[in-house]
N, C-alpha and C. Protein backbone atom coordinates (compact mmCIF):
# COMPACT_ATOMS: atom_id res chain seq x y z
N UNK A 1 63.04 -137.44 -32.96
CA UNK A 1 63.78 -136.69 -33.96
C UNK A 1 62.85 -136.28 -35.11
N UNK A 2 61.85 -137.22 -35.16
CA UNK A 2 60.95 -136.79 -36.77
C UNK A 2 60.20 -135.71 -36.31
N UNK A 3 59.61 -135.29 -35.03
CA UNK A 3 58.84 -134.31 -34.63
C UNK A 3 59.42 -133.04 -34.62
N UNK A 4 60.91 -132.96 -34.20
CA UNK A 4 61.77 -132.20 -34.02
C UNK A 4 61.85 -131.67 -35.69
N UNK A 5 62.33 -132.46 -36.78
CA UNK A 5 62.38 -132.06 -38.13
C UNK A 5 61.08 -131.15 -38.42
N UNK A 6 60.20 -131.82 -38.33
CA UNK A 6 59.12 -131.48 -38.40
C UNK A 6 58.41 -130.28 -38.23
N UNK A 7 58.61 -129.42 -36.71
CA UNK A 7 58.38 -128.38 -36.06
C UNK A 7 59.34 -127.69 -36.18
N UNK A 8 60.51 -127.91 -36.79
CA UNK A 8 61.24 -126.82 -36.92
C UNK A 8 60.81 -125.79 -37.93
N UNK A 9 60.67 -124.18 -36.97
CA UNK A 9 60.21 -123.81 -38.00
C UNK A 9 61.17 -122.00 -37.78
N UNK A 10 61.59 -122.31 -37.56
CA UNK A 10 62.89 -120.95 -37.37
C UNK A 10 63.79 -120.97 -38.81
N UNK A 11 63.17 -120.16 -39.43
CA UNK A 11 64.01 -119.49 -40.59
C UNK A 11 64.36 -118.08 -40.81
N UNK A 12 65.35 -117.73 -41.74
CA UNK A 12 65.54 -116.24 -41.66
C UNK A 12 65.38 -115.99 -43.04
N UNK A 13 64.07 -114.70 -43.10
CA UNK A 13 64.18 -114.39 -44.36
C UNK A 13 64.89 -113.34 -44.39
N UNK A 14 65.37 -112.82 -45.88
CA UNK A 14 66.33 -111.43 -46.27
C UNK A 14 65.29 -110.79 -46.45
N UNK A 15 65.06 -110.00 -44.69
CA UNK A 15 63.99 -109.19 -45.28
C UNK A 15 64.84 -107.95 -44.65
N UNK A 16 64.97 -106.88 -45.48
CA UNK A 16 65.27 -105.29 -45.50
C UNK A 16 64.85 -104.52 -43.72
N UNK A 17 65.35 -103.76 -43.43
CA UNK A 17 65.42 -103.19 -42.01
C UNK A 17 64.04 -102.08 -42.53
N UNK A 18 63.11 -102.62 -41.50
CA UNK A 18 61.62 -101.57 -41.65
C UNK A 18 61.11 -101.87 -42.73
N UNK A 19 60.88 -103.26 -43.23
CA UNK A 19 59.92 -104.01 -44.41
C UNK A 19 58.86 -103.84 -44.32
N UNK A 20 57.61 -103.16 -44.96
CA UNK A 20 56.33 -102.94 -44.62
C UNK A 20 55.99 -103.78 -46.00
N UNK A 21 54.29 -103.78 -45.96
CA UNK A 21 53.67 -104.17 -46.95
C UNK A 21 53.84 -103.27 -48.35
N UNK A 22 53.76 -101.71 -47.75
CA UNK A 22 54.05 -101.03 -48.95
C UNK A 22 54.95 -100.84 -49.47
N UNK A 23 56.95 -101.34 -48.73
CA UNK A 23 57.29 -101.22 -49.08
C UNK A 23 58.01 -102.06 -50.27
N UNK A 24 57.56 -103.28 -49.56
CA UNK A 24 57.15 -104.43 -51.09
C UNK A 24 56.72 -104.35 -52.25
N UNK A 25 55.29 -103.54 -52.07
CA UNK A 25 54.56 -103.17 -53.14
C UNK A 25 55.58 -102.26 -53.97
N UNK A 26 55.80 -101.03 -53.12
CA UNK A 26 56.83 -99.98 -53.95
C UNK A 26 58.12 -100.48 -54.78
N UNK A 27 58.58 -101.18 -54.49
CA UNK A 27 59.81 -101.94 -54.78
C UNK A 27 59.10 -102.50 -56.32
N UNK A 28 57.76 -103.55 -56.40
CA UNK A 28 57.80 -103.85 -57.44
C UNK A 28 56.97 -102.69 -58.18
N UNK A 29 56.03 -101.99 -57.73
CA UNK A 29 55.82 -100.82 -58.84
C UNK A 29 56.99 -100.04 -59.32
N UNK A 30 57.95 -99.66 -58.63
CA UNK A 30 59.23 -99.14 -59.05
C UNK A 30 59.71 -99.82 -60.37
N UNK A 31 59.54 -101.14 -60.15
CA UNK A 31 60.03 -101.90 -61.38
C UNK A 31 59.66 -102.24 -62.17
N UNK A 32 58.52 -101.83 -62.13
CA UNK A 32 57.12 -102.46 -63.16
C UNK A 32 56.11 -101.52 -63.32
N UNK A 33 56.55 -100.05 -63.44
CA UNK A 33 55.76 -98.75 -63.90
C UNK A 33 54.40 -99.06 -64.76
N UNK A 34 55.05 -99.60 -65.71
CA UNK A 34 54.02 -99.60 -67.19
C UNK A 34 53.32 -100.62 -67.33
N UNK A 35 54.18 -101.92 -66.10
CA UNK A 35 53.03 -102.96 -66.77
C UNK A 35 52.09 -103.11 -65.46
N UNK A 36 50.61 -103.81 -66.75
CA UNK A 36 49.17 -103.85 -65.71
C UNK A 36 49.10 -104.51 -64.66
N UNK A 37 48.91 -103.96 -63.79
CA UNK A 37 49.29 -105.20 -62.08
C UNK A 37 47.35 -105.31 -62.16
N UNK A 38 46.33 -104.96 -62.49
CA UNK A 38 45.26 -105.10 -62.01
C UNK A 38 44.14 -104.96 -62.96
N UNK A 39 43.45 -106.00 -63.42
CA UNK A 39 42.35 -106.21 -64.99
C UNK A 39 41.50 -106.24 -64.08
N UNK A 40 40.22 -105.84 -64.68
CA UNK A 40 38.89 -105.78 -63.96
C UNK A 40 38.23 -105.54 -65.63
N UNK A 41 36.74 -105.68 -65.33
CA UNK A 41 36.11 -105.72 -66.55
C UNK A 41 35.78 -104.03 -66.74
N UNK A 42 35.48 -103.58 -66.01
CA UNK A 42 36.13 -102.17 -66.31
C UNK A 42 37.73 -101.34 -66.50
N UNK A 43 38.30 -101.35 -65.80
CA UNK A 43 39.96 -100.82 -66.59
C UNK A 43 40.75 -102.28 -66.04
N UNK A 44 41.96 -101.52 -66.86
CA UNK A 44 43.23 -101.95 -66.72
C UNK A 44 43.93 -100.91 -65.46
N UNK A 45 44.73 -101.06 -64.51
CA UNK A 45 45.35 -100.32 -63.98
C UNK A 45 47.14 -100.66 -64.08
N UNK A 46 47.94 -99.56 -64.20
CA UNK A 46 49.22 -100.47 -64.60
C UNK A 46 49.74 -99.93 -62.68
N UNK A 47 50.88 -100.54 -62.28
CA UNK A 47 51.34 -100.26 -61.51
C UNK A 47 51.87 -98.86 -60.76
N UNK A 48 52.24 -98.20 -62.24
CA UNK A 48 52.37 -96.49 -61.89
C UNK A 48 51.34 -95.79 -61.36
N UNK A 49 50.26 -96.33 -62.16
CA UNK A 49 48.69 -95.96 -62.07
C UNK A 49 48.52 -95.67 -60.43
N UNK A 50 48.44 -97.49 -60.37
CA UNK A 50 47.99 -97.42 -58.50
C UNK A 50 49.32 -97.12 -57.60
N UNK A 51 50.12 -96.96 -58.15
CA UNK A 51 51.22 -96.19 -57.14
C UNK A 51 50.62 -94.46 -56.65
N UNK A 52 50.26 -93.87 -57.78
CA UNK A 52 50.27 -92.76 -58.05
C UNK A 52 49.04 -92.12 -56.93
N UNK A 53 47.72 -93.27 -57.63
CA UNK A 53 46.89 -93.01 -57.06
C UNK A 53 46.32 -93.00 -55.31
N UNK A 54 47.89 -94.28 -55.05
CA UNK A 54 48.26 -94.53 -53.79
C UNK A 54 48.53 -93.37 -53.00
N UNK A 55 49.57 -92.54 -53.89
CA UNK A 55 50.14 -91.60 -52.67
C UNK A 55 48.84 -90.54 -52.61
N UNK A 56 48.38 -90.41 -53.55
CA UNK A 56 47.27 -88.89 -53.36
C UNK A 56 46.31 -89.07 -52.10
N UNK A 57 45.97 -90.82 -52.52
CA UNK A 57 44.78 -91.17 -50.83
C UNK A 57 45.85 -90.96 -49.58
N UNK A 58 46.68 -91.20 -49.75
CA UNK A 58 47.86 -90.90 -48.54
C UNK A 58 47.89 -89.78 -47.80
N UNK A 59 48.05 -88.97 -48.99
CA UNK A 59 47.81 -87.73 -48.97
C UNK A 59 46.34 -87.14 -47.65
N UNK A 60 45.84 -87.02 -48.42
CA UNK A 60 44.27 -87.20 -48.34
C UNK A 60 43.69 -87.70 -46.83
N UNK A 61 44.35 -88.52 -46.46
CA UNK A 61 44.24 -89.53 -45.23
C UNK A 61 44.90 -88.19 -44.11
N UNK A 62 46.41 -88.07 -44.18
CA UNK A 62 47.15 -87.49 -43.83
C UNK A 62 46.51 -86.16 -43.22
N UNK A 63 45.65 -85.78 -44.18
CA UNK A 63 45.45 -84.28 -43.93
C UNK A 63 43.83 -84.41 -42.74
N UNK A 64 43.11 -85.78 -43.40
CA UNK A 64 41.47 -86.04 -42.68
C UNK A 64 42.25 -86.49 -40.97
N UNK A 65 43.42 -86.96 -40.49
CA UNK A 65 43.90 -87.59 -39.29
C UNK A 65 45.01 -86.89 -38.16
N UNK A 66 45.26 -85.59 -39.34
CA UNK A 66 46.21 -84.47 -38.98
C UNK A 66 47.67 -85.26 -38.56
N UNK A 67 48.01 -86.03 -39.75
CA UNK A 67 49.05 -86.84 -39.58
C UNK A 67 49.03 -88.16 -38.30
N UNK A 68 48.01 -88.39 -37.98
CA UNK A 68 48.09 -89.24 -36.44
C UNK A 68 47.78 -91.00 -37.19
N UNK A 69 48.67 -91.82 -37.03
CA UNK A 69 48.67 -92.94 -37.44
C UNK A 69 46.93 -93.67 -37.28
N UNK A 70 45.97 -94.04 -38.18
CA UNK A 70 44.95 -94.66 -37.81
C UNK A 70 43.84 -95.67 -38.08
N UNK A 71 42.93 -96.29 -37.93
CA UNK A 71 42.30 -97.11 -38.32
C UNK A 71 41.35 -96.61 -39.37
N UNK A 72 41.43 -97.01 -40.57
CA UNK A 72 40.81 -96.60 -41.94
C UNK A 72 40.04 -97.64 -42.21
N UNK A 73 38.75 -97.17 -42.75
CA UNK A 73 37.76 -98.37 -42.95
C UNK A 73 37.80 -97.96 -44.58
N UNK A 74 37.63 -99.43 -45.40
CA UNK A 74 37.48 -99.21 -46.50
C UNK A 74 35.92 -100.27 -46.78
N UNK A 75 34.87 -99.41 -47.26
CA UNK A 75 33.63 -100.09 -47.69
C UNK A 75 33.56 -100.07 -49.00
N UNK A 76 33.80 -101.32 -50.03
CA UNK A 76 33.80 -101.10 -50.94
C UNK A 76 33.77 -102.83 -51.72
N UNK A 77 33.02 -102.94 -52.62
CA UNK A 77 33.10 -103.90 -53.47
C UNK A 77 34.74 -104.35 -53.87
N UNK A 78 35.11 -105.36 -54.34
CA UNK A 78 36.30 -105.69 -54.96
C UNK A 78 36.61 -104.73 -56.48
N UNK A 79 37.21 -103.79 -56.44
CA UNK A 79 37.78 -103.01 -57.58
C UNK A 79 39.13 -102.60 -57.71
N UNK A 80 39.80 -102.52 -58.73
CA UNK A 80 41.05 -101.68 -58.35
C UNK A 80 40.75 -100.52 -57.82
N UNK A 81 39.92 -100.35 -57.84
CA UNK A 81 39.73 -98.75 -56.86
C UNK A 81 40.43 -99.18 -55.32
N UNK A 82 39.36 -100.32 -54.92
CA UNK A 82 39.68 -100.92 -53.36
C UNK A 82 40.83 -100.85 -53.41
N UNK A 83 42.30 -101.06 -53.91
CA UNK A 83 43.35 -101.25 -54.27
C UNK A 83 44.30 -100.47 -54.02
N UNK A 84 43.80 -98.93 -54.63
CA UNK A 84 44.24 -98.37 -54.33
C UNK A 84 44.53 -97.68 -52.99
N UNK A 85 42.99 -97.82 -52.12
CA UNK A 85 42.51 -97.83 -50.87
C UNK A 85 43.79 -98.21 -50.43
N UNK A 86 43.73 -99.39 -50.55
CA UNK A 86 44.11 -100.20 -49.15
C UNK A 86 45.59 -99.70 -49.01
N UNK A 87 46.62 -99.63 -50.69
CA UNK A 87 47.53 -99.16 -50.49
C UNK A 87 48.12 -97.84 -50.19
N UNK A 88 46.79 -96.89 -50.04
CA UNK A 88 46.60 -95.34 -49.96
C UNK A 88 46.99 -95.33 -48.15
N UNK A 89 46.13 -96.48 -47.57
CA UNK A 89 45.99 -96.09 -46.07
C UNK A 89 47.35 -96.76 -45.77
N UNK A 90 47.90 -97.78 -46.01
CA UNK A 90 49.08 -98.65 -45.43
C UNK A 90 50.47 -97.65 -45.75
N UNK A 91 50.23 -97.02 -46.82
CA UNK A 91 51.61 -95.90 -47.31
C UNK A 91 51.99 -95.19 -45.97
N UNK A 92 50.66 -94.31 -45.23
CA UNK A 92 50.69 -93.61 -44.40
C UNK A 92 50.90 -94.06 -42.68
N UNK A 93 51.36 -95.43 -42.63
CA UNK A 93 51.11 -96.11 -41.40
C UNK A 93 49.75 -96.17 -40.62
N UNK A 94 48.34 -96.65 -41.60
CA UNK A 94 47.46 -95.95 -41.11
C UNK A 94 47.45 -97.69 -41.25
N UNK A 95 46.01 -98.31 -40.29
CA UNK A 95 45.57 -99.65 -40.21
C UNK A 95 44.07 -99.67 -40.98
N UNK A 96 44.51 -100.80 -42.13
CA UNK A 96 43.34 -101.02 -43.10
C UNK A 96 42.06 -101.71 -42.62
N UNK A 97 40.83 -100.89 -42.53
CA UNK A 97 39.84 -102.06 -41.90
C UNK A 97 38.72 -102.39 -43.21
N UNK A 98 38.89 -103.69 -43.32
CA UNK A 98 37.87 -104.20 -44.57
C UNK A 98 36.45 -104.38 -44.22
N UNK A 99 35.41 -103.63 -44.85
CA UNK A 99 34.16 -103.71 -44.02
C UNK A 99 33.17 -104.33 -45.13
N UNK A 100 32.54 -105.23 -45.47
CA UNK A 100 32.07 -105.90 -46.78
C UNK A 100 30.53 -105.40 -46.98
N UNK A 101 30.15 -104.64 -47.68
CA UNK A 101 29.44 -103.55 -47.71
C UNK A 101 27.69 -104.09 -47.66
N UNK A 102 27.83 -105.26 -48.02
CA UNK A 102 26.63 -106.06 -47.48
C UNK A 102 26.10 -106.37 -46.02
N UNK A 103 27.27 -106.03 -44.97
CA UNK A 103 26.64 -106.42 -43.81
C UNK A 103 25.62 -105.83 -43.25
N UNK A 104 24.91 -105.74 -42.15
CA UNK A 104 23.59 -104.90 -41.86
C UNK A 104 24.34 -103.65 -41.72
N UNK A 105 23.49 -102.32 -41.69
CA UNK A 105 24.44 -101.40 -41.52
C UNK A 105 24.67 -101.36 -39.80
N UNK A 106 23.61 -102.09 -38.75
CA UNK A 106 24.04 -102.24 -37.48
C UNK A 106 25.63 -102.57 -36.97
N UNK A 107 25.87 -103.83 -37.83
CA UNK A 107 27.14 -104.50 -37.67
C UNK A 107 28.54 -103.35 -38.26
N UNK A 108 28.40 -103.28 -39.77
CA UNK A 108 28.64 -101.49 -39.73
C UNK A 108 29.24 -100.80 -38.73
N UNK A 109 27.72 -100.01 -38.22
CA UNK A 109 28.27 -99.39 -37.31
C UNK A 109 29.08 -99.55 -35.97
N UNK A 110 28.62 -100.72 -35.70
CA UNK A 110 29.57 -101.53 -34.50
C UNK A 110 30.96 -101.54 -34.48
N UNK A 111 31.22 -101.54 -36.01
CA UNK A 111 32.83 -102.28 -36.19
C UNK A 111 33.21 -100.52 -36.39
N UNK A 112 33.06 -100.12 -37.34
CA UNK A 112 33.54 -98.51 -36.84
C UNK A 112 33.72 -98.24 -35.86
N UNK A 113 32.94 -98.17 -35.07
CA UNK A 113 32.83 -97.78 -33.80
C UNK A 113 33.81 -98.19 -32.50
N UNK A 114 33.65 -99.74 -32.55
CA UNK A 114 34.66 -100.45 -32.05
C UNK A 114 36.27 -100.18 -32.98
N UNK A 115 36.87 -100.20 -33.55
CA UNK A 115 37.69 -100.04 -34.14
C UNK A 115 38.70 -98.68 -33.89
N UNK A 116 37.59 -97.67 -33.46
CA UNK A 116 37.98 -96.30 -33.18
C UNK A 116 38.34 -95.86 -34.57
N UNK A 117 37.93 -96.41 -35.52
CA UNK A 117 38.33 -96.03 -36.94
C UNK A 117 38.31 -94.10 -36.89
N UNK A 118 39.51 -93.95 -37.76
CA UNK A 118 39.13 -92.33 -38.00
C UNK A 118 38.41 -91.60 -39.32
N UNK A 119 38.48 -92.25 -40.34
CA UNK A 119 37.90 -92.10 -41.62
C UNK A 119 37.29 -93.26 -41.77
N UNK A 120 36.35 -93.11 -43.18
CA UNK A 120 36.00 -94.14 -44.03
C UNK A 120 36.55 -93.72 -45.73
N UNK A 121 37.02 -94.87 -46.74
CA UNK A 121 37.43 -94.52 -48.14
C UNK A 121 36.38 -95.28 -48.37
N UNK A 122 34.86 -94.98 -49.18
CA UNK A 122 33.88 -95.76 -49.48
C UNK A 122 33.38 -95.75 -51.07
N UNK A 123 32.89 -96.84 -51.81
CA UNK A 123 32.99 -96.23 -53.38
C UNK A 123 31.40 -95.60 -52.94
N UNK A 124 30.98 -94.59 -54.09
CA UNK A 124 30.06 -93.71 -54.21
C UNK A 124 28.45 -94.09 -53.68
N UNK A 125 28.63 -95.66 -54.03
CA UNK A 125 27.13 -96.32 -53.63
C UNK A 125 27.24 -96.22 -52.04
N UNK A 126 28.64 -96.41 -51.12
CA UNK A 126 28.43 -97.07 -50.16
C UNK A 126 28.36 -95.81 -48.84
N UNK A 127 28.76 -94.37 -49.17
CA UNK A 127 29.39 -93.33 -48.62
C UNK A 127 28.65 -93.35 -47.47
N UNK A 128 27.33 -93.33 -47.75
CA UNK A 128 26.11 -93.23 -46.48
C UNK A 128 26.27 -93.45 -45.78
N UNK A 129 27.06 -95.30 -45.40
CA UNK A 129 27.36 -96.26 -44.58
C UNK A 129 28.56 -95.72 -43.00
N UNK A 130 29.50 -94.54 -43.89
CA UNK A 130 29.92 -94.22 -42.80
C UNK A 130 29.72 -93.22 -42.00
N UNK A 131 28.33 -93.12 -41.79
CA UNK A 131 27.66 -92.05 -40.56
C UNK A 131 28.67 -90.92 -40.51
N UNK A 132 28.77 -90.49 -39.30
CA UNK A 132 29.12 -89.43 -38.95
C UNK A 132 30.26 -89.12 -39.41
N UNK A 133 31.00 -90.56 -39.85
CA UNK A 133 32.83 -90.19 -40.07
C UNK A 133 33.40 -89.37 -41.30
N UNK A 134 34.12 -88.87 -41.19
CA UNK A 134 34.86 -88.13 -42.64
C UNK A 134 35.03 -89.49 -43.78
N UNK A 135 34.44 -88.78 -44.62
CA UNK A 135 34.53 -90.16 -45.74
C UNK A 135 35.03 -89.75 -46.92
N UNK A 136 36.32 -90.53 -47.83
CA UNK A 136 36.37 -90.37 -49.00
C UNK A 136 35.54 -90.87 -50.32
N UNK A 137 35.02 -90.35 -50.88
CA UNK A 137 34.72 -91.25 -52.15
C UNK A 137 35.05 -91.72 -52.99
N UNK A 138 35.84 -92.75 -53.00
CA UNK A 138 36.62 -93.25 -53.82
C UNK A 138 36.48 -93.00 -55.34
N UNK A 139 35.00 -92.98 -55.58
CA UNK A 139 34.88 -93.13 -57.09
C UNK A 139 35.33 -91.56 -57.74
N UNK A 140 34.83 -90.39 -56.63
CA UNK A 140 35.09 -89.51 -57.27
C UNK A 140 36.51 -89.18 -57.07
N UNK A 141 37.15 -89.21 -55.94
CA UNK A 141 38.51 -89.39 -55.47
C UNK A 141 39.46 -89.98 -56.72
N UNK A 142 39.18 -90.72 -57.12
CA UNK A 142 40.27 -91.63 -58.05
C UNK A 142 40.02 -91.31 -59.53
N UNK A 143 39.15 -90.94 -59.74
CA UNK A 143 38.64 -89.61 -60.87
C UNK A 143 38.96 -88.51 -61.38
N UNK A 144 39.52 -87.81 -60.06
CA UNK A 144 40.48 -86.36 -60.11
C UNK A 144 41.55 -86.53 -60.79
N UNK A 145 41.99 -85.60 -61.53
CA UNK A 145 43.56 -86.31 -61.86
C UNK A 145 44.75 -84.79 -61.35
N UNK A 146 43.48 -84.45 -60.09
CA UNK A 146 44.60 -82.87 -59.63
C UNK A 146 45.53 -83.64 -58.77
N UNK A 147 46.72 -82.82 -59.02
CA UNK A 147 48.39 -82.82 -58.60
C UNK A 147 47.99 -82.83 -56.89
N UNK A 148 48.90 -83.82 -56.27
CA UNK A 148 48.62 -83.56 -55.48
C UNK A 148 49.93 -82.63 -55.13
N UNK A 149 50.48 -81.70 -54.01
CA UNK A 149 51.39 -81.02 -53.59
C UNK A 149 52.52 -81.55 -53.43
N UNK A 150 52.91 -81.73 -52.21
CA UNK A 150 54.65 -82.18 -51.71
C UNK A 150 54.01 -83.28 -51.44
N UNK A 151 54.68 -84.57 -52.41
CA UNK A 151 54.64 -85.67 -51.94
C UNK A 151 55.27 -86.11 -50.73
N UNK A 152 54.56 -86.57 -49.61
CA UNK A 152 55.13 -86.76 -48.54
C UNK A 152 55.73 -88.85 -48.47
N UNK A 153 56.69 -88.77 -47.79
CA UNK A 153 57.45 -89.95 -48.09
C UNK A 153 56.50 -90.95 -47.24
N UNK A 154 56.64 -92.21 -47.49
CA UNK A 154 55.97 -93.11 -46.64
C UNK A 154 55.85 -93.22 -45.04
N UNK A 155 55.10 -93.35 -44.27
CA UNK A 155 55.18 -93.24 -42.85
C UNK A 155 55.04 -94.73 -42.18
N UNK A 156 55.15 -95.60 -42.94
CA UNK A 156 54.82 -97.31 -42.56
C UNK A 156 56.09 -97.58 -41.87
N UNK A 157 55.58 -98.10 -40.65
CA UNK A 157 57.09 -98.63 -40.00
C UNK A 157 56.46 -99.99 -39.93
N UNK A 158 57.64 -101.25 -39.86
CA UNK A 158 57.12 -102.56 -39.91
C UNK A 158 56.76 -103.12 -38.52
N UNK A 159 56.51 -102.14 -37.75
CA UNK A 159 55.57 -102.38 -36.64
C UNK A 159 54.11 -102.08 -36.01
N UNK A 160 53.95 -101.06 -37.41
CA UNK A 160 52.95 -100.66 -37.41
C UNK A 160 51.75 -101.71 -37.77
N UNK A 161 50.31 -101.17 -37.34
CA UNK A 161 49.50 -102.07 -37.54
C UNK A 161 49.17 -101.79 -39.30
N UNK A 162 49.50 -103.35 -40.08
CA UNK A 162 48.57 -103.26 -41.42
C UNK A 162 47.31 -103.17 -41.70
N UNK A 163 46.73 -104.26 -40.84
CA UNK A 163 45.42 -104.11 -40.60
C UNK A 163 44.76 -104.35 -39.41
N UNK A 164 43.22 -104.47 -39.52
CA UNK A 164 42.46 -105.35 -38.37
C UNK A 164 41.25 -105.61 -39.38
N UNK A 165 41.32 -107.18 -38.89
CA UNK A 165 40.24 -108.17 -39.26
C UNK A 165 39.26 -108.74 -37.87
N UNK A 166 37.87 -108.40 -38.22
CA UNK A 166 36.69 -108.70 -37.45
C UNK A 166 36.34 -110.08 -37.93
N UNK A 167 36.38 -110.90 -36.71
CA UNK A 167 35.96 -112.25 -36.68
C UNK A 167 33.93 -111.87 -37.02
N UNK A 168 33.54 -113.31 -37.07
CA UNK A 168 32.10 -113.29 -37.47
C UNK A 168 31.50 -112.83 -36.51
N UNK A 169 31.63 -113.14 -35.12
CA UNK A 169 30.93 -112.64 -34.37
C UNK A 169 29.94 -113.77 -34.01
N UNK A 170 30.47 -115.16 -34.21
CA UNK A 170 29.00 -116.02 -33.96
C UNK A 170 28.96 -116.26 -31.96
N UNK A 171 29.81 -115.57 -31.49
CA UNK A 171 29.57 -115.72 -30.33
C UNK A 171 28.96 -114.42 -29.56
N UNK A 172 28.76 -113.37 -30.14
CA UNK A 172 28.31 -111.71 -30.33
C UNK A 172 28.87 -111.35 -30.70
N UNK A 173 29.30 -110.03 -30.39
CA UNK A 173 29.78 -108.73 -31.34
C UNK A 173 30.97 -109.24 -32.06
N UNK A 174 31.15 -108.70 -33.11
CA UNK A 174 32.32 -108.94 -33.75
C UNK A 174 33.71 -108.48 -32.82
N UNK A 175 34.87 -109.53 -32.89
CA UNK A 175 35.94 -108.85 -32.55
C UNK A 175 36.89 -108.74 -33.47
N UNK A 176 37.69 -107.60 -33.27
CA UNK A 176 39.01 -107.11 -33.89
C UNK A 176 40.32 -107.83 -33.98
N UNK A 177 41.03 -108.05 -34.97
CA UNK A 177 42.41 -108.51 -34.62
C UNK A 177 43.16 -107.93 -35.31
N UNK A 178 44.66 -106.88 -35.10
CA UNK A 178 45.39 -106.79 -35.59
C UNK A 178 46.74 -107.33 -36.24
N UNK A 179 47.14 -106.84 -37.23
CA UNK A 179 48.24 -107.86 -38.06
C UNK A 179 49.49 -106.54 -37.99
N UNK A 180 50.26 -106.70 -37.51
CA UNK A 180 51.71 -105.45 -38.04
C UNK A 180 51.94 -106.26 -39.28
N UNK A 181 52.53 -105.08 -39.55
CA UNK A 181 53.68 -105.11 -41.49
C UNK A 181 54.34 -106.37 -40.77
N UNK A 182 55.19 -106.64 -39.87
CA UNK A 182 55.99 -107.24 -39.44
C UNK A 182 55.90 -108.68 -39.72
N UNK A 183 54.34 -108.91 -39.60
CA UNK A 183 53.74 -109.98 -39.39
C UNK A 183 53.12 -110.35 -40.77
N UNK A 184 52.40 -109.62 -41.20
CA UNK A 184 52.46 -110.04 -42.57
C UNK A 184 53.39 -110.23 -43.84
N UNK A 185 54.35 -109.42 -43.52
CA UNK A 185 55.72 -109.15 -44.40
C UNK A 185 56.47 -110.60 -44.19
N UNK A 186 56.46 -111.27 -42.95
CA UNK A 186 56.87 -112.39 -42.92
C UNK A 186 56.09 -113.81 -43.42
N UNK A 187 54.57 -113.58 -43.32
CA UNK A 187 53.56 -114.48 -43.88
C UNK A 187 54.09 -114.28 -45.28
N UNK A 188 54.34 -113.30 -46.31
CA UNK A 188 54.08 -113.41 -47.41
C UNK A 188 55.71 -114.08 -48.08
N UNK A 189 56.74 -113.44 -47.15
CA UNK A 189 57.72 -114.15 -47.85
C UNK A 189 58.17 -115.72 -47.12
N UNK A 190 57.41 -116.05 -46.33
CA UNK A 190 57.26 -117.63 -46.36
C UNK A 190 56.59 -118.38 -47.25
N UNK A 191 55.03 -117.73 -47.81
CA UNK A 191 54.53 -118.63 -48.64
C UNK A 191 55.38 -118.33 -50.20
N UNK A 192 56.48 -117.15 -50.31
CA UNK A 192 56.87 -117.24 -51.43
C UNK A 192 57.96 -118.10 -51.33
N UNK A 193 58.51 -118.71 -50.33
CA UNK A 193 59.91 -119.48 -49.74
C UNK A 193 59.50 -121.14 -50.54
């Protein structure tokens, strides 16, 4: 019986029909416009901020993939810029790939490659890194402050892939693993349970 207590692990969270990561996020930027979700020793960003700046990379993505759901590499130091990234590509049902801009650029190119990634969002130092692929520059990207057109509504379904994470590779090449909204949407409101 104590093992049984124990392993039980079937719960139901109140989670909303088609819960994505962004649509979490949206929910609390909705509610929290003005105040700062993100300090860095360079800015403040308030939540409207990276909402805003969210949909334009969306945008942006949308038009580099011709709307086709896809693997987005983001090379970039820790900034609210990255931030915006990540929530730019997940808006669009696109899968976030984190690439840590120190690795060789061999490994780099491997994981692009492998990934079938379709873009790269890279800050200004790192752009080089994504060879041949269509690349945004984040720094100048998030700089613009042009309108973007018809905001197009979110395309995240909670089955879609959020991301993929590359193991180290200490056995060779790095491998891939994907996470759906589904799956993380449920990781996050367990550890908030």
């Amino acid at each position: 019986e104590f093992f049984s207590n124990v392993n039980t692990t079937t719960h139901t969270y109140d989670i909303s029909e088609n819960s994505t990561l962004y649509s979490l996020f949206e929910k609390t930027a909705n509610e929290n416009k003005d105040k700062i979700c993100i300090k860095t020793a360079e800015r403040n960003m308030t939540f409207g901020e990276l909402c805003c700046i969210s949909e334009k990379l969306d945008a942006k993505i949308r038009e580099i993939t011709k709307n086709t759901k896809s693997v987005i590499a983001v090379i970039a130091e820790r900034s609210a810029e990255m931030y915006s990234a990540i929530y730019g590509i997940i808006r669009g049902g696109n899968a976030y790939l984190p690439i840590d801009p120190n690795y060789p650029p061999e490994r780099i190119e491997y994981i692009l490659k492998n990934s079938n990634a379709a873009a790269v969002i890279a800050q200004e130092k790192f752009t080089h890194l994504a060879g041949e692929l269509p690349c945004i520059n984040m720094t100048e990207f998030i700089g613009n402050s042009e309108k973007i057109g018809n905001l197009l509504p979110s395309a995240a379904d909670e089955n879609d892939t959020a991301y993929v994470i590359y193991t180290s590779g200490s056995t060779g090449n790095p491998k891939g693993a994907r996470v759906s909204h589904k799956s993380a949407v449920n990781r996050i409101l367990w550890m908030h349970d």
